[in-house]
Each structure stands twice: as C-alpha cells, then as structure tokens.
Protein backbone atom coordinates (compact mmCIF):
# COMPACT_ATOMS: atom_id res chain seq x y z
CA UNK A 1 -15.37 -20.51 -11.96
CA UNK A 2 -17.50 -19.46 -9.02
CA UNK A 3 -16.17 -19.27 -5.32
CA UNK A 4 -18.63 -18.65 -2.59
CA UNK A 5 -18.16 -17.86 1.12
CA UNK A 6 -21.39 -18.80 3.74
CA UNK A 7 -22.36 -17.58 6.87
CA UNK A 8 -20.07 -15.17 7.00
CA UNK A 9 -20.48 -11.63 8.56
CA UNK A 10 -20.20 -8.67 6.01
CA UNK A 11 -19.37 -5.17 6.37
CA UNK A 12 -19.26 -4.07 2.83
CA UNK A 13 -17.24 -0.44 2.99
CA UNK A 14 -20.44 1.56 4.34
CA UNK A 15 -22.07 -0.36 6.91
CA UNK A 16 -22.77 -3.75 8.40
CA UNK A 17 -25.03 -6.25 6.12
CA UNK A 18 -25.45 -9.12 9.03
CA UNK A 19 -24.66 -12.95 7.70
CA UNK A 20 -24.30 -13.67 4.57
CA UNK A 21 -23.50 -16.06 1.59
CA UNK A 22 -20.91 -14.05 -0.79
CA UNK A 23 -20.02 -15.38 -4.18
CA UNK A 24 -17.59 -14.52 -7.03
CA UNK A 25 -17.02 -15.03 -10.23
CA UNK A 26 -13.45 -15.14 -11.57
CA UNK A 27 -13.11 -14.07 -15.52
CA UNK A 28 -9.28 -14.45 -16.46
CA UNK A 29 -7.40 -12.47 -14.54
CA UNK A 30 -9.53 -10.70 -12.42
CA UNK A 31 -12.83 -11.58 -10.81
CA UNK A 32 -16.21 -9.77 -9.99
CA UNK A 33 -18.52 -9.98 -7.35
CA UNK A 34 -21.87 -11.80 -8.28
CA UNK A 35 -23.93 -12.61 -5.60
CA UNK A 36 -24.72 -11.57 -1.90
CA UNK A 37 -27.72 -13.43 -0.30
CA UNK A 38 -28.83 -14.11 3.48
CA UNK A 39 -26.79 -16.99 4.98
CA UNK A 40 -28.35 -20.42 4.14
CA UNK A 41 -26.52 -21.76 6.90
CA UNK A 42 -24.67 -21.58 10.09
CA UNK A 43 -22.17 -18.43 11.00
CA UNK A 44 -18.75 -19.56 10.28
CA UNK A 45 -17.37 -17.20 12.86
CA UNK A 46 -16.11 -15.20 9.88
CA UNK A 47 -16.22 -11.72 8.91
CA UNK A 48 -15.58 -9.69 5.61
CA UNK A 49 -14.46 -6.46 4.80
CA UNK A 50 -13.39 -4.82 1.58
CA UNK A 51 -9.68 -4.93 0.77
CA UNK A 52 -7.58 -2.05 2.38
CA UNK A 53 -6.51 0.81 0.16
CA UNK A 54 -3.11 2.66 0.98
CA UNK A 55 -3.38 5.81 -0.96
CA UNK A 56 0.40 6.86 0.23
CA UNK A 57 2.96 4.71 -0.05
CA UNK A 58 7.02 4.38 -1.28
CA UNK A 59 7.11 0.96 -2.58
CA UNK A 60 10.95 1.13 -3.35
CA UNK A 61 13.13 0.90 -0.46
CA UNK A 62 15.20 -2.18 1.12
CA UNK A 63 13.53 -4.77 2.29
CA UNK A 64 16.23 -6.92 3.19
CA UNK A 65 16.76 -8.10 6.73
CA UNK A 66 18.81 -5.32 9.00
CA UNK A 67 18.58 -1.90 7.65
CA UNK A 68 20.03 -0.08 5.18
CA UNK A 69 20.64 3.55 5.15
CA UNK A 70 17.54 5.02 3.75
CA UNK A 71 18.50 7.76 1.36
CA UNK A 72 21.61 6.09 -0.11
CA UNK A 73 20.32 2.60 -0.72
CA UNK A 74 17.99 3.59 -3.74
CA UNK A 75 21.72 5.45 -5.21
CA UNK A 76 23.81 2.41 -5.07
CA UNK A 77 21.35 -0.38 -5.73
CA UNK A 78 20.51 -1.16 -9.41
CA UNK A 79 17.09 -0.76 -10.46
CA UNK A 80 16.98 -4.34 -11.44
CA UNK A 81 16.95 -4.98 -8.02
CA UNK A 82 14.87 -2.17 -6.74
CA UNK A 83 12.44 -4.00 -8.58
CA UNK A 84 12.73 -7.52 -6.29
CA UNK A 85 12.54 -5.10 -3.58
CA UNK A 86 9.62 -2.99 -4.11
CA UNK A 87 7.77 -6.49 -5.02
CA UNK A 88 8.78 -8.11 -1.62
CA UNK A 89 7.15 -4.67 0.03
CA UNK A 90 4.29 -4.47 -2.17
CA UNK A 91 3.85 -8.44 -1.30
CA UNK A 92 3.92 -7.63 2.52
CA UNK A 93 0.98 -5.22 2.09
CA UNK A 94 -0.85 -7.37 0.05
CA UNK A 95 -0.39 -10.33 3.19
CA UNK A 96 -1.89 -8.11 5.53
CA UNK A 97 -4.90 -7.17 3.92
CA UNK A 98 -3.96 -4.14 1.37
CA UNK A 99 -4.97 -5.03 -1.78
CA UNK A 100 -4.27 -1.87 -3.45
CA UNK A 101 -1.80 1.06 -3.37
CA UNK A 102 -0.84 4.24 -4.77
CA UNK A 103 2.81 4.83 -4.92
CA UNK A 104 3.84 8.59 -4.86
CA UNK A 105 7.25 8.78 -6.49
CA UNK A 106 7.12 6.41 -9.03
CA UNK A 107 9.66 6.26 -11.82
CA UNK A 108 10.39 3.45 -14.74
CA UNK A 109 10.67 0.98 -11.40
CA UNK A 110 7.61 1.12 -10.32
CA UNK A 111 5.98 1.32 -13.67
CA UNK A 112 7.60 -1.89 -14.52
CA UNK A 113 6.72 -3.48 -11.18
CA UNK A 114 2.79 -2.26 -11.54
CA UNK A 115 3.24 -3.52 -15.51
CA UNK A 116 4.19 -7.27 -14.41
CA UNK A 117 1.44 -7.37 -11.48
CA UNK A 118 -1.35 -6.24 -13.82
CA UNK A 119 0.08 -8.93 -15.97
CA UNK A 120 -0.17 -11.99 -14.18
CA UNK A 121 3.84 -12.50 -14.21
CA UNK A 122 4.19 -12.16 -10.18
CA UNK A 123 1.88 -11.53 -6.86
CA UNK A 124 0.99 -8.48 -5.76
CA UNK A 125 -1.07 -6.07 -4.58
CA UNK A 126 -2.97 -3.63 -7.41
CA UNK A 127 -0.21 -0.81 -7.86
CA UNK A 128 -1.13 2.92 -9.09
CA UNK A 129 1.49 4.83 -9.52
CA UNK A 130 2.45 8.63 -9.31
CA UNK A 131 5.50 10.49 -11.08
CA UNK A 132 7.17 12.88 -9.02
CA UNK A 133 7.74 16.92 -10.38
CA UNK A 134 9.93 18.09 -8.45
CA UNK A 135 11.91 21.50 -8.45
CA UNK A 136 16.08 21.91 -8.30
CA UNK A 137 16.37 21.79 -4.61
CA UNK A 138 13.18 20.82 -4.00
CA UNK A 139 11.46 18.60 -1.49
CA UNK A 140 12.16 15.64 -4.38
CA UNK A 141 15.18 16.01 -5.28
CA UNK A 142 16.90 16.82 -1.50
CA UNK A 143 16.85 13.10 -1.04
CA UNK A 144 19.82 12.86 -3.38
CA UNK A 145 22.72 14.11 -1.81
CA UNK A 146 24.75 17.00 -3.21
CA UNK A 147 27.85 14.98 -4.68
CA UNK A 148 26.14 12.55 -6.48
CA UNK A 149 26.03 13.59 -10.45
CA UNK A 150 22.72 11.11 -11.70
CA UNK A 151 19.95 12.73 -10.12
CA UNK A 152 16.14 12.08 -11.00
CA UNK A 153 14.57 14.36 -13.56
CA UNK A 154 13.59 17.68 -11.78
CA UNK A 155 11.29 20.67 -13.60
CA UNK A 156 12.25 24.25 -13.56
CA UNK A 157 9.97 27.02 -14.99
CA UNK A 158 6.11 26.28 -16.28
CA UNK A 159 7.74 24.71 -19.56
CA UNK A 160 9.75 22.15 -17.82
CA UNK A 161 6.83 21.37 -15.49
CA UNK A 162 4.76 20.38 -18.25
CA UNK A 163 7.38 18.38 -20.18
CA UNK A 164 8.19 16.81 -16.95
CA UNK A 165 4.58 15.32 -16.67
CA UNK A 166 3.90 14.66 -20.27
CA UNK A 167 7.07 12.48 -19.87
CA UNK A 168 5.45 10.66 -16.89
CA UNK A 169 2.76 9.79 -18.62
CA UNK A 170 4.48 8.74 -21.66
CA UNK A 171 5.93 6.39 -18.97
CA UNK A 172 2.91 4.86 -18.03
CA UNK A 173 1.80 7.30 -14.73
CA UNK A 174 -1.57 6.90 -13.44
CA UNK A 175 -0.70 10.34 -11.91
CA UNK A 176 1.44 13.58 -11.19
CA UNK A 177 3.05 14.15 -7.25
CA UNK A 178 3.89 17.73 -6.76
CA UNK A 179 5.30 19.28 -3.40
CA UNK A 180 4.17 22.78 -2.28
CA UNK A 181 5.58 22.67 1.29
CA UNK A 182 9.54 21.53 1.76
CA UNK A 183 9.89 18.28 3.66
CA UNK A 184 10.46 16.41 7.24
CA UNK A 185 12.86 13.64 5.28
CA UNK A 186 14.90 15.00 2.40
CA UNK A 187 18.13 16.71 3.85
CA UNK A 188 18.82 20.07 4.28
CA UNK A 189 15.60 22.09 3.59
CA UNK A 190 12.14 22.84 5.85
CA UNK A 191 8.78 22.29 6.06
CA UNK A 192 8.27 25.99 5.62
CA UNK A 193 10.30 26.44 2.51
CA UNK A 194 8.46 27.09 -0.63
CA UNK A 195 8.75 24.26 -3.17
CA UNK A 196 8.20 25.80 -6.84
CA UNK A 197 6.26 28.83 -8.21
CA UNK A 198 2.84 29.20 -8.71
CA UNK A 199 3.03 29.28 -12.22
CA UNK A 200 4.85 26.61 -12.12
CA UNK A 201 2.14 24.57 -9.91
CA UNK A 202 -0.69 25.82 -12.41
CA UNK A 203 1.18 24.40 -15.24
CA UNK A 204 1.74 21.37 -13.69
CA UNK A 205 -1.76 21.23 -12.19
CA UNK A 206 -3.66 22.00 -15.66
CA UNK A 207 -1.05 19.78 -17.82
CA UNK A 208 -1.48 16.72 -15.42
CA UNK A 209 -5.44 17.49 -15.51
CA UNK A 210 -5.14 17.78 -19.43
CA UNK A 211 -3.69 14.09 -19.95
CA UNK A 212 -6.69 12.57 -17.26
CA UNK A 213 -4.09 12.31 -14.41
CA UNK A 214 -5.31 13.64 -10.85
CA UNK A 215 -2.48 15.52 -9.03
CA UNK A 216 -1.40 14.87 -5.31
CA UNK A 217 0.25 17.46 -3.49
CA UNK A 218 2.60 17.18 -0.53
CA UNK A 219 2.00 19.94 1.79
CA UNK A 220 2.87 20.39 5.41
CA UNK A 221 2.25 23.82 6.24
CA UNK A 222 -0.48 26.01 5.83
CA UNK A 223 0.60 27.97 3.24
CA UNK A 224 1.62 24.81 1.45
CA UNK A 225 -1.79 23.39 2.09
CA UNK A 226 -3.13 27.14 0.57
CA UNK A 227 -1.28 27.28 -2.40
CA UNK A 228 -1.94 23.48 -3.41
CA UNK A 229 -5.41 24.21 -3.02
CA UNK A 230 -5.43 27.59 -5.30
CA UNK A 231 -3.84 25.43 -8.16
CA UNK A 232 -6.75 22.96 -8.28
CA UNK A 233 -4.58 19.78 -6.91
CA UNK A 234 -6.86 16.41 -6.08
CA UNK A 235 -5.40 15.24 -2.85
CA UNK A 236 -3.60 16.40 -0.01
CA UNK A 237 -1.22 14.43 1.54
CA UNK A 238 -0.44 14.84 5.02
CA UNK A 239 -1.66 18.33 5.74
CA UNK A 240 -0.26 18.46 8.86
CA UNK A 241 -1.02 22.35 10.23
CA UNK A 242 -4.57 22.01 8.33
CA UNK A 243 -6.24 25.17 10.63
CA UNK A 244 -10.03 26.03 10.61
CA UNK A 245 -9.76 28.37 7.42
CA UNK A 246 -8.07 25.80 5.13
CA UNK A 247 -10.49 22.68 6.76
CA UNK A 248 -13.17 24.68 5.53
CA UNK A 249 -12.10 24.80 1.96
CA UNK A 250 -10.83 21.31 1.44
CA UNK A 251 -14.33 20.30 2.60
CA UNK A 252 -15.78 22.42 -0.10
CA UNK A 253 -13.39 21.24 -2.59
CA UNK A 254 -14.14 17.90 -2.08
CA UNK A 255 -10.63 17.19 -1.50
CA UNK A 256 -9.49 14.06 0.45
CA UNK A 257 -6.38 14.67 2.92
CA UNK A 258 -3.94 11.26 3.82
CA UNK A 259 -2.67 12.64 7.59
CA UNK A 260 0.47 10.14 7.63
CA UNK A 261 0.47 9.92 11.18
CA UNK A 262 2.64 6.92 11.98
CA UNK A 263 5.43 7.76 10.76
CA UNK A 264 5.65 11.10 11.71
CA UNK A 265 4.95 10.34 14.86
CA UNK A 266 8.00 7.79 14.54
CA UNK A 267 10.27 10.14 12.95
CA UNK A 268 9.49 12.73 15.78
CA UNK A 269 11.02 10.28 18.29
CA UNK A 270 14.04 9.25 16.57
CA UNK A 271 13.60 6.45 14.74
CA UNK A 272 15.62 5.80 11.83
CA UNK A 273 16.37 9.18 11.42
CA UNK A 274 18.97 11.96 12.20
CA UNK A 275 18.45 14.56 14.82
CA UNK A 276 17.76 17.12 11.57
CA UNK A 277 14.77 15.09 10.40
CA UNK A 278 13.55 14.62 14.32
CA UNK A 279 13.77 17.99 15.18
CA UNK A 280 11.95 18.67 11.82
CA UNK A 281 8.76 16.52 12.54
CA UNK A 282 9.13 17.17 15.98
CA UNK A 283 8.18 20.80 15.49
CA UNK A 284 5.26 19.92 13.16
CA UNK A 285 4.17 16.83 15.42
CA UNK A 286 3.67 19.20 19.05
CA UNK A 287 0.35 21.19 16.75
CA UNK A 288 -0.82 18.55 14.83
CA UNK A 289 -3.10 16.48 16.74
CA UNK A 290 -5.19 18.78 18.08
CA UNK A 291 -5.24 20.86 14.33
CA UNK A 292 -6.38 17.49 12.30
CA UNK A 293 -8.91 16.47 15.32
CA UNK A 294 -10.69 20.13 14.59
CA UNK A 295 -10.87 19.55 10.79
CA UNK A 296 -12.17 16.19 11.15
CA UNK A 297 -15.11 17.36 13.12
CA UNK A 298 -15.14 19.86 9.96
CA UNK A 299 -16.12 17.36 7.69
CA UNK A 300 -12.54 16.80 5.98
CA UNK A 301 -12.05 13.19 4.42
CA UNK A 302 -9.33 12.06 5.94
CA UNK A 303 -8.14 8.60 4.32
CA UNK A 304 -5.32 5.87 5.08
CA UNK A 305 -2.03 7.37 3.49
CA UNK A 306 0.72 5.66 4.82
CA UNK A 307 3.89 7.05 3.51
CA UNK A 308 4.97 3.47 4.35
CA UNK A 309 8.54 3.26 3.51
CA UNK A 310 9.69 -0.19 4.68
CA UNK A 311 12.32 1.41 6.96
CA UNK A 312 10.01 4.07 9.19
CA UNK A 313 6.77 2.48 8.82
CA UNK A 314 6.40 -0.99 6.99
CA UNK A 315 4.00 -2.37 4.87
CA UNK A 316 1.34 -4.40 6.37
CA UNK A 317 1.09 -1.43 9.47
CA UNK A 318 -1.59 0.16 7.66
CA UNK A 319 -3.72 -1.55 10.00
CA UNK A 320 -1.95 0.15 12.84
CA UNK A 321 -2.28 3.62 10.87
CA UNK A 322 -6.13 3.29 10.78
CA UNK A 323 -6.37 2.45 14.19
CA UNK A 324 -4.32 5.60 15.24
CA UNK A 325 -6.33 7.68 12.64
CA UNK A 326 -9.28 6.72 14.79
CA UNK A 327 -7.48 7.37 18.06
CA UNK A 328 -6.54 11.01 16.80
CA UNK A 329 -9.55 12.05 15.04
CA UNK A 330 -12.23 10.37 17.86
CA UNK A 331 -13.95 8.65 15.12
CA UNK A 332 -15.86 5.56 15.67
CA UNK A 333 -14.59 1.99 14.63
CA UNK A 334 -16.76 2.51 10.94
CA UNK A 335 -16.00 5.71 10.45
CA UNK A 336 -12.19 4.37 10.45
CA UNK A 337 -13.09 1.60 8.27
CA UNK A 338 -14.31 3.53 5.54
CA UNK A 339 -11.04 5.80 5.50
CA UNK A 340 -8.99 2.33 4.24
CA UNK A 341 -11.75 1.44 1.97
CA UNK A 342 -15.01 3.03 0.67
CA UNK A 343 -13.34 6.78 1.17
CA UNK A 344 -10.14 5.68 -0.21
CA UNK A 345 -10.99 4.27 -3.54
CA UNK A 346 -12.93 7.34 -4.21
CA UNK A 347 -9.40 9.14 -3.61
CA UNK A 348 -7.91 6.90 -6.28
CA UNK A 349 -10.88 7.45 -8.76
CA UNK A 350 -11.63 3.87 -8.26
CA UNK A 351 -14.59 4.21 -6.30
CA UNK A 352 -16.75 2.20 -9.56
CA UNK A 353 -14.93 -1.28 -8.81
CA UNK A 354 -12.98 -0.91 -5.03
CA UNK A 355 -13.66 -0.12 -1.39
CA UNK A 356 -16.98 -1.93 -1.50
CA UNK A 357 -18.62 -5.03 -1.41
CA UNK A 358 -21.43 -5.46 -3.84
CA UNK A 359 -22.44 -6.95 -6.73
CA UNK A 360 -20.74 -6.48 -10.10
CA UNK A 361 -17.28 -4.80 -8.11
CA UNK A 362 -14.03 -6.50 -8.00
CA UNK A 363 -12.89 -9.25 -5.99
CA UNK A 364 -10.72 -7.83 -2.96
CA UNK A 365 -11.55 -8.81 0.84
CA UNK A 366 -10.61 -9.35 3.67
CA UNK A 367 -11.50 -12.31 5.13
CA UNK A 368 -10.87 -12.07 9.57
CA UNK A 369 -12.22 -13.13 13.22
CA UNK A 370 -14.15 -10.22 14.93
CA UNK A 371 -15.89 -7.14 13.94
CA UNK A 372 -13.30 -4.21 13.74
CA UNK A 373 -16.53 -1.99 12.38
CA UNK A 374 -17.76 -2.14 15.67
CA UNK A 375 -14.27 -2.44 17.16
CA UNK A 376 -11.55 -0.81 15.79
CA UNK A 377 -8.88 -3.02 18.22
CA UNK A 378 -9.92 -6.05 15.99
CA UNK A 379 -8.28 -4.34 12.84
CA UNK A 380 -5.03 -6.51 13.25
CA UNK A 381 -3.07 -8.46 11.25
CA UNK A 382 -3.08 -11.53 13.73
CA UNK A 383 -6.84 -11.82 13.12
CA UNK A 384 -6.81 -11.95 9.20
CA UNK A 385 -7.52 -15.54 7.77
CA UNK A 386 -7.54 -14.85 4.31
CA UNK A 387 -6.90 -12.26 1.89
CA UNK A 388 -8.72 -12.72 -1.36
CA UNK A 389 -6.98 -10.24 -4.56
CA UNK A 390 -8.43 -10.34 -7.85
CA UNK A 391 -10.88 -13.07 -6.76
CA UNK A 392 -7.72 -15.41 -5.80
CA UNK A 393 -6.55 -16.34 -2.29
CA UNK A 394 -3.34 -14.86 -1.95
CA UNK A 395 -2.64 -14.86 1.95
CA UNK A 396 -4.40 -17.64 4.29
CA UNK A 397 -6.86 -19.90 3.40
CA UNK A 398 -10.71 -20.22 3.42
C-alpha cells in the first residue's frame, strides 16, 4: 500500500528540498520511502523532517503520575512492570517526534521491550539497546545502594569484562556502555574518580568490537574523555570538560560526542536531586559551556543525547535539548537539525536507512507547521501534526 503526502515542505536531514509530493511504500511491518517529486499542487502549509534520533536515553524509570524516588523505584518494582513503564516512556518519545532511541543501560527489560516493538506486539518507538559493564563500585553499580544484596552484574579484571559483554550480547545487545569517568547521579562517588583499568577498558573495547557491537563511553572529565579515547570507544557521551587538546582528537577520530545538557543543567539547580548530586553537576556545569562552545567550532559532532530519564528530563523534551544544543554551541537552526537526525543515525550505525529523507530509506517523519531548519524556535512539540513510524501514523493525523 502506497501513502503519499503533497505540497508539503521538505527538509530531508541535510538541507531544504522546497515543496514536494512524498510517497511511501509500506511492506509488512515496516515501510520504505519511494518517491519524492516537485509538488503537483498547492502547499498544504506542511513541513517534513526526518524522525528525531535520541542516541542517550534510560527508558526504564517510573512513569506514573507524581514521582517516585529515582534510584529505589527500579529495586522494588518487578521487572514485569518495568516493562509497562519503559513502554509508556518510550511511547511519549515516539508522540513527540522521536522515532528512534538508543538506551544505555539496557538489561533483559529492555531487550524484551525492544523484542516486542520490533515485533509488531505494541507501539513504540525503534529501540537499540546498550548493556552496561560496569566495575564494583563503579559509576553503574553506585545507583544500587549499599544494603541491598541483588545487584546488576558488574565486571572485575579483563576476564570478567569480556564475559560480561559476551553475556550482553548473548542477551540480545545492539551494544556495550562502559564508564571511564565516575558520575553526577549514582551516590557516593565523583566525576573525577577513575572507573576501571585500562586493561580492563581494552578488553572490553576489543571484545565488544569483536562481536560487531560499537562501545559508548561515559566520560565527564578530561581524563575520562582521554582514556576512553586511547581504548578505541565509538561515542562519547556527555564529555563535559572536552578542552582544545581532546576536541582535536575526537574530531580526528571521527567520534560523535552526546553533550546531555538539559539535564545537567537541571540537576545543577536542584531538581529532583540531593544536594550531593547538585553540588556534583554544579561543579562540572560553571566550565562547561564555554569548553563544548570551543570544540564545536573545532569541528566535534555533537548529537542529541538526552540521558532522558522520565524523572530529570522526560521523553518528548528532546526537542527542548536540540534547541539548547543550538543555544550553547551558536549553531544555526540546520546545523541543530542534523544533530537529531542525519548526524545521529550515523552515531547509531544506521545512517543506510535513518536520519534522512530519500528514496529507498525507512519511513520515519515528522510531519509539523513552520520551518525549524530555518528556525530553530519552531522545533516544538505544539507544532507537530503527525508523526509517521515505520510508514504508519502513530501520533496525529495527516
């Protein structure tokens, strides 16, 4: 079945393309793009952009109404029900325009979630997922408090490591998270700590590489950012004291950087979190603006990582995030556009079938009133009309 949208503005993840007729094809359970041809008619008032790619996010968290207490919810809640949750989340995104996202500490839960999207059973966004190695005491595994005995799988010493990711993928990962800097949210530890050896990154890094999976590293600090680099990792995520030395090699690495800004930003004030954690980004919040600003004029590819949470930033404010990415780095409206779309699907590997609109890629747009290529302002939920996932409308209507 073919479904066709006329006189409709395009901006198809690298530039504007005027009006347009746009036409796809749907083939079971996904559907491709097949035709893009100079309007026939009238401008519907319409515009279309690819669908928005969150390359950082924590699908499982409550997403009931009121809050729950973010680090013990996930201990007391069974992952049956983690499940409903990180759907409802994952759903949000998808409503708002995000048609795909990488979780970054993925276990059975989200493998399972990712498994039934893929599969037709429920609605959702497409999910990639990331297991977490993390060390004893590490970054990961300070989100658990201290008394409680079931704690996720950690990795100690190169043989562990490896295990540790051969048993994600076994799982079903679609990649390895590793943290080389300590943290601003898991109790007790900071940014500047050292999270695991560098043997232990290497064998993490070359066992991850060995089963196809790309490796993301969470690094704060400089040296974090350093040693992440040495080991060969594919992504940084947030990078937040990224000086002029280390912007100069993750250019010529050709590694992409997700800044999180939002909800450090958010932390750093207070919100939903304990003076610890505030004081934490706090101190990495005063240097960061002006550090990221200098490494975008660098060159470094800065794409939309959320670290959306659903209690400190929720999903469907990745909009919000790409407008702030463009406030912080001085970039112009397209230039912020491609960070959510084109630039981010090449971060996922997926730059073959998402983040563009052409013929013979996937289905996945946005469908909204104004031009936020020219003007970033109109990136905003209360414009969208229609979100379009896997060649179906699954938000809106056209």
């Amino acid at each position: 079945m073919t479904e066709t949208l006329t006189g409709v503005q395009l901006w198809d993840g690298e530039g504007a393309r005027g009006l347009v007729d746009l036409s796809w094809e749907l083939d079971g359970a996904d559907a491709a793009i097949t035709g893009i041809s100079p309007a026939a008619g009238p401008d519907s008032g319409l515009s279309v952009i690819p669908g928005l790619i969150d390359t950082h996010v924590h699908l499982v968290g409550y997403a009931g109404e009121g809050r729950a207490d973010f680090l013990s919810w996930p201990l007391t809640t069974r992952p049956e029900e983690q499940v409903l949750h990180g759907l409802a989340h994952a759903q949000r995104a998808l409503r708002a325009g995000i048609t795909t996202v990488r979780d970054l500490s993925a276990d059975d839960v989200q493998y399972s979630l990712r498994r039934g999207i893929e599969a037709g059973l429920v609605e959702g966004p497409r999910v990639l997922a990331h297991g977490m190695v993390s060390m004893t005491g590490g970054h990961g595994d300070l989100f658990i408090p201290p008394a409680v005995a079931e704690r996720k799988s950690v990795a100690d010493g190169p043989d562990a490591c490896r295990a540790l990711v051969r048993a994600h993928a076994r799982a079903g990962a679609d990649g390895i998270k590793i943290a080389t800097s300590g943290g601003v949210l898991s109790v007790g530890d900071k940014a500047s700590w050292r999270n695991h050896t560098d043997a232990e990154i290497a064998a993490i890094v070359d066992e991850a590489h060995a089963l196809g999976m790309p490796v993301a590293a969470h690094a704060h600090t400089a040296e974090g950012i350093e040693r992440a680099l040495a080991a060969g990792v594919d992504s940084i995520e947030h990078g937040t004291l990224l000086d002029a030395e280390l912007a100069a090699r993750v250019v010529a690495a050709g590694v992409t950087v997700a800044p999180t800004l939002l909800i450090n930003d958010r932390i750093a004030a207070g919100r939903g979190a304990s003076p610890e954690q505030a004081g934490k980004a706090a101190e990495l919040v005063v240097r960061r603006d002006a550090l990221l600003r200098s490494a975008a004029d660098a060159g470094v590819d800065f794409v939309l990582g959320t670290d959306a949470n659903g209690a400190h930033v929720a999903f469907g404010e990745e909009l919000n995030e790409v407008r702030r990415m463009a406030e912080v780095f001085g970039w112009s409206a397209e230039r912020a556009l491609a960070a959510a779309t084109s630039r981010a699907a090449a971060t996922i590997g997926r730059a073959s079938s998402l983040g563009r609109i052409a013929p013979g890629l996937l289905a996945d747009l946005v469908v909204l009133r104004g031009r936020p290529w020219e003007r970033i302002e109109e990136l905003d939920a209360a414009r969208v009309v229609a979100v379009v996932s896997r060649g179906r409308v699954v938000a809106g209507a056209l």
